[in-house]
C-alpha atoms as a PDB file:
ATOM      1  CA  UNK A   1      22.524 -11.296   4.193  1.00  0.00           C
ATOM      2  CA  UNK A   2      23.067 -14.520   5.914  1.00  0.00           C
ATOM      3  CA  UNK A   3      22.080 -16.594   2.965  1.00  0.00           C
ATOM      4  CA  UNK A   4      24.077 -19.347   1.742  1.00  0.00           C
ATOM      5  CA  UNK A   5      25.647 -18.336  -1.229  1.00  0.00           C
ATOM      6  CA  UNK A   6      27.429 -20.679  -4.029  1.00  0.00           C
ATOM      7  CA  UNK A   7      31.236 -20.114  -4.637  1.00  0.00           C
ATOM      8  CA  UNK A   8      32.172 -16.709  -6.045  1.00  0.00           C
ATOM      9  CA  UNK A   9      34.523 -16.755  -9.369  1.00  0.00           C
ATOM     10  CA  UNK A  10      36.785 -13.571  -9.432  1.00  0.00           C
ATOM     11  CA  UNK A  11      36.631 -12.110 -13.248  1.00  0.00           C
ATOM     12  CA  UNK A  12      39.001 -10.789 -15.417  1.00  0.00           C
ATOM     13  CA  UNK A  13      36.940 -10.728 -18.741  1.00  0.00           C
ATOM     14  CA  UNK A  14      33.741  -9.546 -19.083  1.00  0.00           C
ATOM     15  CA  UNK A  15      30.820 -11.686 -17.852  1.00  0.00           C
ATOM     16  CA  UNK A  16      27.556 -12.660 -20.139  1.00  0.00           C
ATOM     17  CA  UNK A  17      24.754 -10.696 -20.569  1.00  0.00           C
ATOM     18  CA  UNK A  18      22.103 -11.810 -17.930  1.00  0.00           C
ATOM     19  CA  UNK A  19      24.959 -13.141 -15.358  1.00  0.00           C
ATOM     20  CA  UNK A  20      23.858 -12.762 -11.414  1.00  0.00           C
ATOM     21  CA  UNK A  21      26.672 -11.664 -10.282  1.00  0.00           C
ATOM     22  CA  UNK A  22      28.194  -9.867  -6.764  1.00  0.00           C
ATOM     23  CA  UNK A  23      30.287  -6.321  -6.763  1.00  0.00           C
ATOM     24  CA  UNK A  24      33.566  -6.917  -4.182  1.00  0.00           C
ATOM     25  CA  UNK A  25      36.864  -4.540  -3.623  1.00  0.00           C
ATOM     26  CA  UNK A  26      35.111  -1.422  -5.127  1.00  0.00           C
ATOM     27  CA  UNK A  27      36.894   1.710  -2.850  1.00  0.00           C
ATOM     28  CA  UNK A  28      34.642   4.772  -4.066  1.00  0.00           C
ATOM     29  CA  UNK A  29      31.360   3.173  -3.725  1.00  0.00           C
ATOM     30  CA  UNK A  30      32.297   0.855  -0.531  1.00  0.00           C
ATOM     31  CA  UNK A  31      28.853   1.239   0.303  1.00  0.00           C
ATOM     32  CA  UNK A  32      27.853  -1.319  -2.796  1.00  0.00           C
ATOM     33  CA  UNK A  33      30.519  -3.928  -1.822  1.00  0.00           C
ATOM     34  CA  UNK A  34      28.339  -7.742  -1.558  1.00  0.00           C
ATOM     35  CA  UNK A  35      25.093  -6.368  -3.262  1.00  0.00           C
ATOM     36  CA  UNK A  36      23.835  -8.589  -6.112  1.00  0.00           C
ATOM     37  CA  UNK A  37      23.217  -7.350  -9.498  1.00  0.00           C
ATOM     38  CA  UNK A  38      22.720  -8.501 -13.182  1.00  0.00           C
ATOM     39  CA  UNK A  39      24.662  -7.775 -15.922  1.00  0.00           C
ATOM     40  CA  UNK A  40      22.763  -5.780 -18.658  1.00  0.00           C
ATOM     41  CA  UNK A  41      26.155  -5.382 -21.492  1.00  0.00           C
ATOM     42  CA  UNK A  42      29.850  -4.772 -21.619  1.00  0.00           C
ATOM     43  CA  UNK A  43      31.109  -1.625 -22.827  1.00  0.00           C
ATOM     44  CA  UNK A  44      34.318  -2.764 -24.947  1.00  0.00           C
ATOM     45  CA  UNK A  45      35.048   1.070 -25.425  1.00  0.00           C
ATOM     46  CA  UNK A  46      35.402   1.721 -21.895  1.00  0.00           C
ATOM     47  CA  UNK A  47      36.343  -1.683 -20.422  1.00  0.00           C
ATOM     48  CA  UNK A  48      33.593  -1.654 -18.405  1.00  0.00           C
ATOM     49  CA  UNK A  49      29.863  -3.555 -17.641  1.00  0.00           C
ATOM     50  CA  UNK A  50      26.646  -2.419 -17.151  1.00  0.00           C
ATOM     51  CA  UNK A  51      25.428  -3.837 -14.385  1.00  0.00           C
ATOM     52  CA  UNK A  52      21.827  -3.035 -12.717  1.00  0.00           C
ATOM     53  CA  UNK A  53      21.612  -3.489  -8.721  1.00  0.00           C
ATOM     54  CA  UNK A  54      18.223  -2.919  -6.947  1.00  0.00           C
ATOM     55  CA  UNK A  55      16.978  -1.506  -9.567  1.00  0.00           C
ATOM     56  CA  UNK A  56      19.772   0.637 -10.399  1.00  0.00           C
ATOM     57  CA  UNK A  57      22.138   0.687 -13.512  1.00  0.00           C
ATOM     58  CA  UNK A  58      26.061   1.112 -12.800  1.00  0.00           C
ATOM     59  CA  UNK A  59      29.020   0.471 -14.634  1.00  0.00           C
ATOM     60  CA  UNK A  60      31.658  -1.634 -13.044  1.00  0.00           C
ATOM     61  CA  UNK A  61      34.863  -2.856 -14.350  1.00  0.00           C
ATOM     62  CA  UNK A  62      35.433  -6.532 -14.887  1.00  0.00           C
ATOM     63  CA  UNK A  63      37.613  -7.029 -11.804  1.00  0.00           C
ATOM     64  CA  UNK A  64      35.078  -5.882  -9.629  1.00  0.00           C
ATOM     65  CA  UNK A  65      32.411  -8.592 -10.201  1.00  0.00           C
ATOM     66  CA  UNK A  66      32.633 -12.151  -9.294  1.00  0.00           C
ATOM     67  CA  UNK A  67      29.717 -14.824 -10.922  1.00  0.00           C
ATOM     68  CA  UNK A  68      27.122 -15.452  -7.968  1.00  0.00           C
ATOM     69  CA  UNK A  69      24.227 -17.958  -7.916  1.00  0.00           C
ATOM     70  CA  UNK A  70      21.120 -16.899  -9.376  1.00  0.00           C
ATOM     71  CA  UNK A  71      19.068 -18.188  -6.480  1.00  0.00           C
ATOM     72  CA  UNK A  72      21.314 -15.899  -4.206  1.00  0.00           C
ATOM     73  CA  UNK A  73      20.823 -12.568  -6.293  1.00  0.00           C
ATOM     74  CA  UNK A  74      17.076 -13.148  -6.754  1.00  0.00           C
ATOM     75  CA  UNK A  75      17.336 -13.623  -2.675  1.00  0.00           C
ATOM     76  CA  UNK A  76      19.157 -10.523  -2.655  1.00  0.00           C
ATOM     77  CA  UNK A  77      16.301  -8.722  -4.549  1.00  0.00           C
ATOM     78  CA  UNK A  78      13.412 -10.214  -2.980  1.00  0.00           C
ATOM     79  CA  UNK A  79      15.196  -8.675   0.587  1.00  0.00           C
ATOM     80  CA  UNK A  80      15.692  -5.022  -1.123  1.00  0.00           C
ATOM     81  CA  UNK A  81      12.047  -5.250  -1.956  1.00  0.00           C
ATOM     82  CA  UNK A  82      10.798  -6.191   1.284  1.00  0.00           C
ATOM     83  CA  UNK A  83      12.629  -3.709   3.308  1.00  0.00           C
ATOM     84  CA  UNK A  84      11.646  -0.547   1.173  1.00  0.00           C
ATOM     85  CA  UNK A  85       9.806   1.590   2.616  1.00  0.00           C
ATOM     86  CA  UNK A  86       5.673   0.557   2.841  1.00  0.00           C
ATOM     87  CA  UNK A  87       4.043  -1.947   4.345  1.00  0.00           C
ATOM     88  CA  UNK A  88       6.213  -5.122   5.689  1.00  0.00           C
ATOM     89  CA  UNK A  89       4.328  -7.591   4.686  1.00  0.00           C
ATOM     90  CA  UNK A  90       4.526  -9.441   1.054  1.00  0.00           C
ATOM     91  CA  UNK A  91       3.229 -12.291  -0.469  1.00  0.00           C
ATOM     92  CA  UNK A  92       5.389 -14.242  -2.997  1.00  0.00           C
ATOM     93  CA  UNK A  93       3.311 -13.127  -5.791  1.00  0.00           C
ATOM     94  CA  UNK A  94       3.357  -9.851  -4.842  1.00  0.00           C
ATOM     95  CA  UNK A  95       6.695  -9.727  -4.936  1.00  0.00           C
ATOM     96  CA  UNK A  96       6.799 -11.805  -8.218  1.00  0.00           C
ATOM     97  CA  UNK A  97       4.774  -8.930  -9.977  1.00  0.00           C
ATOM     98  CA  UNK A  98       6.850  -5.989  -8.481  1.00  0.00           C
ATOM     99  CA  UNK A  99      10.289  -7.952  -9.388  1.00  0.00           C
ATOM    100  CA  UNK A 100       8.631  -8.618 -13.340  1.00  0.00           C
ATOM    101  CA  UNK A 101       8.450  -4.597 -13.049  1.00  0.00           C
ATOM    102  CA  UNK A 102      12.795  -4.770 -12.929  1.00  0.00           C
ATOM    103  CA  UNK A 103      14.404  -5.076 -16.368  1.00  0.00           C
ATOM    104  CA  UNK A 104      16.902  -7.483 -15.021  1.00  0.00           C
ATOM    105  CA  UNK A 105      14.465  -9.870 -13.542  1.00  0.00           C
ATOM    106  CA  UNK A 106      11.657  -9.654 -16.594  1.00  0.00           C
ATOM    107  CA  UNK A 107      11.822 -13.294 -16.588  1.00  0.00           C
ATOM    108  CA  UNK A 108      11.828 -14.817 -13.384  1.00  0.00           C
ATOM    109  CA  UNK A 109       9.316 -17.352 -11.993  1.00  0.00           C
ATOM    110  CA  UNK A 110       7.067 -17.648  -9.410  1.00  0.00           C
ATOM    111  CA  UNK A 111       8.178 -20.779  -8.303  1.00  0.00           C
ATOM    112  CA  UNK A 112      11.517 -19.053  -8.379  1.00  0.00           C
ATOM    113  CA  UNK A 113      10.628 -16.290  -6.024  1.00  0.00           C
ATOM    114  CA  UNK A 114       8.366 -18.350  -4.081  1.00  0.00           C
ATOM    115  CA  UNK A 115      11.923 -20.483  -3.294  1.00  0.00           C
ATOM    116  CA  UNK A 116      13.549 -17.463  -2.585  1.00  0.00           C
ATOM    117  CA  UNK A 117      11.327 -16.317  -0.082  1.00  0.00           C
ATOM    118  CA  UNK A 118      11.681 -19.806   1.665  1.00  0.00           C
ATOM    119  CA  UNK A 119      15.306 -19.243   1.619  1.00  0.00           C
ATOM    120  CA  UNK A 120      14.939 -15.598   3.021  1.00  0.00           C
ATOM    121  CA  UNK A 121      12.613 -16.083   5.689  1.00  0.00           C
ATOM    122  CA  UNK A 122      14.766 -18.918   6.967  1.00  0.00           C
ATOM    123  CA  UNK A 123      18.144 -17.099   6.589  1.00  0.00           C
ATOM    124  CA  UNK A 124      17.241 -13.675   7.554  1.00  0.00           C
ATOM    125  CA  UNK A 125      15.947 -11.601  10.907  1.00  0.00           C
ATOM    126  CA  UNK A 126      12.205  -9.982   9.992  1.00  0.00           C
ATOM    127  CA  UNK A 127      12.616  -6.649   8.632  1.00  0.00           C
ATOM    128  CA  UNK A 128      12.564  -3.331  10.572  1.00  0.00           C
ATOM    129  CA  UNK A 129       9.711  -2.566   9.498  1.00  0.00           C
ATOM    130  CA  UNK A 130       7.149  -5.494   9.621  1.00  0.00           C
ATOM    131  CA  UNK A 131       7.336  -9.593   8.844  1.00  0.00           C
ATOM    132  CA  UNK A 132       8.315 -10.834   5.697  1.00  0.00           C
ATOM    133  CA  UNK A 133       5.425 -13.433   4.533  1.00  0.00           C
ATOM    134  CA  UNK A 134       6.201 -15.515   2.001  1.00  0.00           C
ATOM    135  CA  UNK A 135       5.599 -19.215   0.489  1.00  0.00           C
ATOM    136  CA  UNK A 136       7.430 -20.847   4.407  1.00  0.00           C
ATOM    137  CA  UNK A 137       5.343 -18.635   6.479  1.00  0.00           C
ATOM    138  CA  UNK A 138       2.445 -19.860   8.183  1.00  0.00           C
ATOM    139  CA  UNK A 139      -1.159 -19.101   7.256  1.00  0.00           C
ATOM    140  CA  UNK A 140      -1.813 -17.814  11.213  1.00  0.00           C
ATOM    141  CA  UNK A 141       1.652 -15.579  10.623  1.00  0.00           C
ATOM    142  CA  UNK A 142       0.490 -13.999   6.586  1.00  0.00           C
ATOM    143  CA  UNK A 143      -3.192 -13.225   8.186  1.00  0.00           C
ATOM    144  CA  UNK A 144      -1.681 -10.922  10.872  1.00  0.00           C
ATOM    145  CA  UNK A 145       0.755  -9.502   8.806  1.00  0.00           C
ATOM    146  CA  UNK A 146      -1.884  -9.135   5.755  1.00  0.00           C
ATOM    147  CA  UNK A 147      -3.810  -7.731   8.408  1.00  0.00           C
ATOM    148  CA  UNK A 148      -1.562  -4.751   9.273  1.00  0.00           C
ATOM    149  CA  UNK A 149      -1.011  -3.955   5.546  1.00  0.00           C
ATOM    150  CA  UNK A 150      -4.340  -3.974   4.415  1.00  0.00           C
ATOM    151  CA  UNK A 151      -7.201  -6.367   5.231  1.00  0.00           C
ATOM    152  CA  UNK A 152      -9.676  -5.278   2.960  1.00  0.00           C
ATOM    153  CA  UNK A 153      -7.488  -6.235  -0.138  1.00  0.00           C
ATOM    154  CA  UNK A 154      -6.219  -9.166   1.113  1.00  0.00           C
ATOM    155  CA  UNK A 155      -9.720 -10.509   1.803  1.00  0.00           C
ATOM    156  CA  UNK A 156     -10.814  -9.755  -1.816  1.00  0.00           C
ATOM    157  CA  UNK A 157      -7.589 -11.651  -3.118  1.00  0.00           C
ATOM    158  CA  UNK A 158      -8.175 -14.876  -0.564  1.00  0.00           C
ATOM    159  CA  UNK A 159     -12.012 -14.786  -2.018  1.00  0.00           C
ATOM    160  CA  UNK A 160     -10.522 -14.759  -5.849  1.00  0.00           C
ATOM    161  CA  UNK A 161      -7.647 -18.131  -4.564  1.00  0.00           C
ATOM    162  CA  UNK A 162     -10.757 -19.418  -3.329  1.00  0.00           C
ATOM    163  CA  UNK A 163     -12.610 -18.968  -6.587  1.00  0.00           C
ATOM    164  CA  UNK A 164      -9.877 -20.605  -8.453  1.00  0.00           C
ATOM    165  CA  UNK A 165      -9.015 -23.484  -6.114  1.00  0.00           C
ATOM    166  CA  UNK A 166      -9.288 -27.298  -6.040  1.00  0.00           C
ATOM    167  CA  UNK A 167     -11.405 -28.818  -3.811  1.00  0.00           C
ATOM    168  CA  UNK A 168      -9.419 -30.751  -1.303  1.00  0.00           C
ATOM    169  CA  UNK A 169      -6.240 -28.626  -2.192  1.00  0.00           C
ATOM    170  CA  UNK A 170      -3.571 -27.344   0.346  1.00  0.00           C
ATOM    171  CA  UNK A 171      -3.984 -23.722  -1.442  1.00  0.00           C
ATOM    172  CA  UNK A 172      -7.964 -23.759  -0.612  1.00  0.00           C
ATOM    173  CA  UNK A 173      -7.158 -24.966   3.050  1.00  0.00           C
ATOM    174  CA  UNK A 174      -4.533 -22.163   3.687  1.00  0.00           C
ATOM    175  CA  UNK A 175      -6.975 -19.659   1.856  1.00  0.00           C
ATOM    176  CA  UNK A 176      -9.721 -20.580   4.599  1.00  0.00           C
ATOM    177  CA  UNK A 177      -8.091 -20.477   7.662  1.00  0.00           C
ATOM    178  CA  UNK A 178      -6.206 -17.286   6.355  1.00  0.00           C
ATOM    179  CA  UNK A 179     -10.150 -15.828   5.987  1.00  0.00           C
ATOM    180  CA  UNK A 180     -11.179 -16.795   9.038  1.00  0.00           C
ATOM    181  CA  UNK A 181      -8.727 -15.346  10.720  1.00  0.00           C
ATOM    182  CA  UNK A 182      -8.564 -12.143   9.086  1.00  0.00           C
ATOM    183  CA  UNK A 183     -12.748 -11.652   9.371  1.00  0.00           C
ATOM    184  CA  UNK A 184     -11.691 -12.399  13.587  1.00  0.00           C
ATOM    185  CA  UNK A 185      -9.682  -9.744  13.980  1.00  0.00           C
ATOM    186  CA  UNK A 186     -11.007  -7.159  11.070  1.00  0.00           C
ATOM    187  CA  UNK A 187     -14.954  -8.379  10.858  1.00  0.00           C
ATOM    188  CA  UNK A 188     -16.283  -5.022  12.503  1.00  0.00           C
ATOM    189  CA  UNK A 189     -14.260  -3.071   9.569  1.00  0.00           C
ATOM    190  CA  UNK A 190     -16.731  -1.599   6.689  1.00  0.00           C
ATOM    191  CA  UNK A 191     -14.059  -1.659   4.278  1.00  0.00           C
ATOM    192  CA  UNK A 192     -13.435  -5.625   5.030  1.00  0.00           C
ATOM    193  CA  UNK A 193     -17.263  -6.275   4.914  1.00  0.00           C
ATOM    194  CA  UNK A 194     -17.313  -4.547   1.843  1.00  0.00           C
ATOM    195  CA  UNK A 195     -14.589  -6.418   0.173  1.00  0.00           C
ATOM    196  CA  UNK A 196     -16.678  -9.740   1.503  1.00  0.00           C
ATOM    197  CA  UNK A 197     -19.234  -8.853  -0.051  1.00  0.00           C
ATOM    198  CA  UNK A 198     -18.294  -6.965  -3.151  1.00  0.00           C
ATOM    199  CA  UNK A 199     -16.142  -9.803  -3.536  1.00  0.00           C
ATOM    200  CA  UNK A 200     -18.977 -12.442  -3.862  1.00  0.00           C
ATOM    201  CA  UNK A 201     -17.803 -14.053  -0.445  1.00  0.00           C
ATOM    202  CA  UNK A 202     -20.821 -15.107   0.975  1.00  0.00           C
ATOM    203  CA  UNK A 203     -21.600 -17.251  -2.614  1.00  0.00           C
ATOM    204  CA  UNK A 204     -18.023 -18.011  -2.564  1.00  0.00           C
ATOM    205  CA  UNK A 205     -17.971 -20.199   0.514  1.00  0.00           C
ATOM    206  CA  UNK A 206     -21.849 -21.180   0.330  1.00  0.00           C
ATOM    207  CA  UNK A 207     -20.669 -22.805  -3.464  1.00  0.00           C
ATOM    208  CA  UNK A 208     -17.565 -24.353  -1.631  1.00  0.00           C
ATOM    209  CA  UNK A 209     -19.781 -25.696   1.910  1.00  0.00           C
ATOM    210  CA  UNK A 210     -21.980 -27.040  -0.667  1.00  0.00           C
ATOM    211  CA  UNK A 211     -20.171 -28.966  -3.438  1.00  0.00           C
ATOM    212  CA  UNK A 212     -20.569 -32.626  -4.462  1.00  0.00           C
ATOM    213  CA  UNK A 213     -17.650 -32.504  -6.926  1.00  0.00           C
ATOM    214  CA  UNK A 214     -13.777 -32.912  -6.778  1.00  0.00           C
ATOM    215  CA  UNK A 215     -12.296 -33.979  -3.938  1.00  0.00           C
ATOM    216  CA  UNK A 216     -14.584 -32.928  -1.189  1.00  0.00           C
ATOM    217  CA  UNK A 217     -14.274 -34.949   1.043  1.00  0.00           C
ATOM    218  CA  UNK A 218     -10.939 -33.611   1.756  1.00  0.00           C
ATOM    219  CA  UNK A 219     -12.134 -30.231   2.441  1.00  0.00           C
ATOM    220  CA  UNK A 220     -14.554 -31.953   5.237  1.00  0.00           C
ATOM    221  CA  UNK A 221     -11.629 -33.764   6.719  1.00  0.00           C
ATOM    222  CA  UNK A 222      -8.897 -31.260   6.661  1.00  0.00           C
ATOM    223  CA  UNK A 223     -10.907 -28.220   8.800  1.00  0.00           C
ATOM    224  CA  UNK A 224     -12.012 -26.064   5.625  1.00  0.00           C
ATOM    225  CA  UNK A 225     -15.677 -26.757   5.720  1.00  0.00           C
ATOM    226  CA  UNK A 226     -15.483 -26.585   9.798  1.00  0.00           C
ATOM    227  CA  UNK A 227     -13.607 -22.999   9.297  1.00  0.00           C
ATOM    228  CA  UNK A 228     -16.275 -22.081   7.067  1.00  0.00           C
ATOM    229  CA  UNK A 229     -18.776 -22.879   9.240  1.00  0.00           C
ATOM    230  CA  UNK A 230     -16.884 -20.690  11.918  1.00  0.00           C
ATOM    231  CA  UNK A 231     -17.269 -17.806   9.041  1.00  0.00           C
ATOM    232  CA  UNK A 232     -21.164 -18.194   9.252  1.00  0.00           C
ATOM    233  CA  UNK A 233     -21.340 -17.666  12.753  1.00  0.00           C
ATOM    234  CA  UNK A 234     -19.242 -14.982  13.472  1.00  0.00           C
ATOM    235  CA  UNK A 235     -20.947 -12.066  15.323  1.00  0.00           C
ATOM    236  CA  UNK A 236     -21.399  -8.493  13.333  1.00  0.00           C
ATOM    237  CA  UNK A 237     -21.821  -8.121   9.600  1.00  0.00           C
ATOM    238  CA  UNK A 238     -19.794 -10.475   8.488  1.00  0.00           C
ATOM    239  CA  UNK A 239     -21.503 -13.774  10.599  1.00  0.00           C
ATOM    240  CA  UNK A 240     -24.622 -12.021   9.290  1.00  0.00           C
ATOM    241  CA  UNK A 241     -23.559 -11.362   5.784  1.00  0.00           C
ATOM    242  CA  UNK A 242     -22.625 -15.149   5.356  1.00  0.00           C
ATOM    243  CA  UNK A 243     -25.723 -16.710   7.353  1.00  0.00           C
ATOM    244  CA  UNK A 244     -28.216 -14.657   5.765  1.00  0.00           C
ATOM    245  CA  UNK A 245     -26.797 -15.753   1.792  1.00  0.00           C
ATOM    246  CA  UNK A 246     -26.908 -19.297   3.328  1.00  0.00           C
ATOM    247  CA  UNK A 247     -30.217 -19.347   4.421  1.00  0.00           C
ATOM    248  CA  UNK A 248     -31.720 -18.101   1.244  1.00  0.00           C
ATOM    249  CA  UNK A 249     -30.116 -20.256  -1.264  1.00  0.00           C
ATOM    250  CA  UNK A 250     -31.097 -22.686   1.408  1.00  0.00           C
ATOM    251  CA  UNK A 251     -34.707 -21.715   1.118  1.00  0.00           C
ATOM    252  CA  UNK A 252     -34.482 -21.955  -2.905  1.00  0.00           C
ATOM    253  CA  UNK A 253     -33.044 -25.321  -2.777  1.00  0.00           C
ATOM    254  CA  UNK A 254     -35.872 -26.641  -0.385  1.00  0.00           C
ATOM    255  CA  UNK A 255     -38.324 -24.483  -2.724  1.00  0.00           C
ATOM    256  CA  UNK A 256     -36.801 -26.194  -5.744  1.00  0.00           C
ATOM    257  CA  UNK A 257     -37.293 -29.710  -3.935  1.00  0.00           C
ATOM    258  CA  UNK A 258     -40.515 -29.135  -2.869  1.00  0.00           C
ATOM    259  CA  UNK A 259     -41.881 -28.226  -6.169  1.00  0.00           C
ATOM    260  CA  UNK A 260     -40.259 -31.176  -7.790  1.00  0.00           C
ATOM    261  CA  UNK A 261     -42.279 -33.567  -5.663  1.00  0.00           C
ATOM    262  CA  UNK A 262     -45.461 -31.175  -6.283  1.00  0.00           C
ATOM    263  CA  UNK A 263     -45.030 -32.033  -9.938  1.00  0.00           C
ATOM    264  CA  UNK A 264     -44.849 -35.945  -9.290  1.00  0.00           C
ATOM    265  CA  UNK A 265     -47.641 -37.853  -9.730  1.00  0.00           C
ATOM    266  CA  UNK A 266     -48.337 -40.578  -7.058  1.00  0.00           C
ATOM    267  CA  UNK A 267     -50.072 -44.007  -7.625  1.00  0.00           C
END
């Protein structure tokens, strides 16, 4: 794998429900020899433990295991899952969800799998079959990857981590330029105009361009309300999309205003 793994412990007794541990010496199944699993019980009856790899249940005797470091099995999972066969590209919480589908990993984190990708992506070549995008990756690097999985998703799941972010925040920042760069490359798409607009974009970044509150002035310093503003004037249906939601809830506002000052009376 190429990851830096803690000390292995050879075992003669049985290890402890939940263990990460690593199968060595087996002579049948070779083929297994350095995978990671988890221990799910030991079979007193038959000397032997139950032990589930990718997914997989096997029984092992003792001797065959040695105690691993969790970090290094859950690394050893997250690179199973991202070389199956589908689309190459993952994001951590992707992953998260399809690893909380495993029996052995019902529990895990995602700050723990967000680590693990770190560790992966820094440890290991990109997969045969596309680039592994994780938590280390760069926003310009997850937007063509996203890209080549499936645009029109990820746009509608940058528009919700928009929804839900902090003004000022790293996360809303990332989210942006991760848009913008998408829209670039996939604008002329119907299914990614769709998922702009079905996904409340255009009110999305109007509400963000527009805020008074939290930490805005952030967002103006750190590029997200100048990538917005790139959004707006992007040619096709998406530029248009954007501009036209702008300029009416501009109008309203300036409506609004105006009939404020109507209502005023002046000495």
């Amino acid at each position: 794998l190429g990851v830096v793994v803690a000390q292995l412990q050879g075992m003669e007794s049985p290890p402890a429900k939940g263990a990460a541990v690593v199968l060595h010496s087996l002579v049948g199944r070779a083929e297994l020899n350095g995978k990671h699993g988890v221990v799910k019980m030991f079979d007193a009856s038959r000397g032997r433990v139950a032990v589930t790899v990718e997914g997989k249940g096997l029984s092992v005797r003792p001797e065959n295991l040695a105690l691993a470091d969790r970090e290094a099995s859950l690394v050893a999972a997250l690179q199973a899952l991202c070389v199956a066969p589908g689309p190459g590209w993952h994001s951590a919480k992707e992953l998260h969800s399809r690893l909380l589908q495993q029996s052995e990993w019902a529990g895990v984190s995602l700050q723990e799998v967000k680590r693990g990708c770190t560790v992966l992506a820094q440890s290991a070549p990109p997969a045969a079959n596309g680039t592994v995008a994780d938590a280390a990756a760069s926003e310009t690097e997850a937007a063509e990857a996203g890209a080549a999985a499936d645009p029109a998703a990820r746009v509608a799941t940058l528009l919700e981590v928009l929804r839900a972010s902090r003004a000022g925040s790293e996360e809303r920042r990332a989210a942006v330029e991760e848009l913008l760069a998408l829209l670039k490359a996939h604008g002329s798409s119907r299914s990614v105009v769709n998922a702009l607009v079905d996904g409340e974009g255009p009110q999305t970044l109007y509400a963000i361009e527009n805020s008074m509150q939290g930490d805005w002035h952030t967002d103006a310093r750190n590029g997200t309300l100048t990538r917005i503003g790139e959004i707006v004037r992007l040619s096709g249906p998406v530029g248009l999309a954007v501009s036209r939601y702008r300029a009416m809830s501009t109008r309203k506002v300036e409506a609004a205003v105006a009939g404020m000052h109507d209502g005023c009376e002046h000495d």
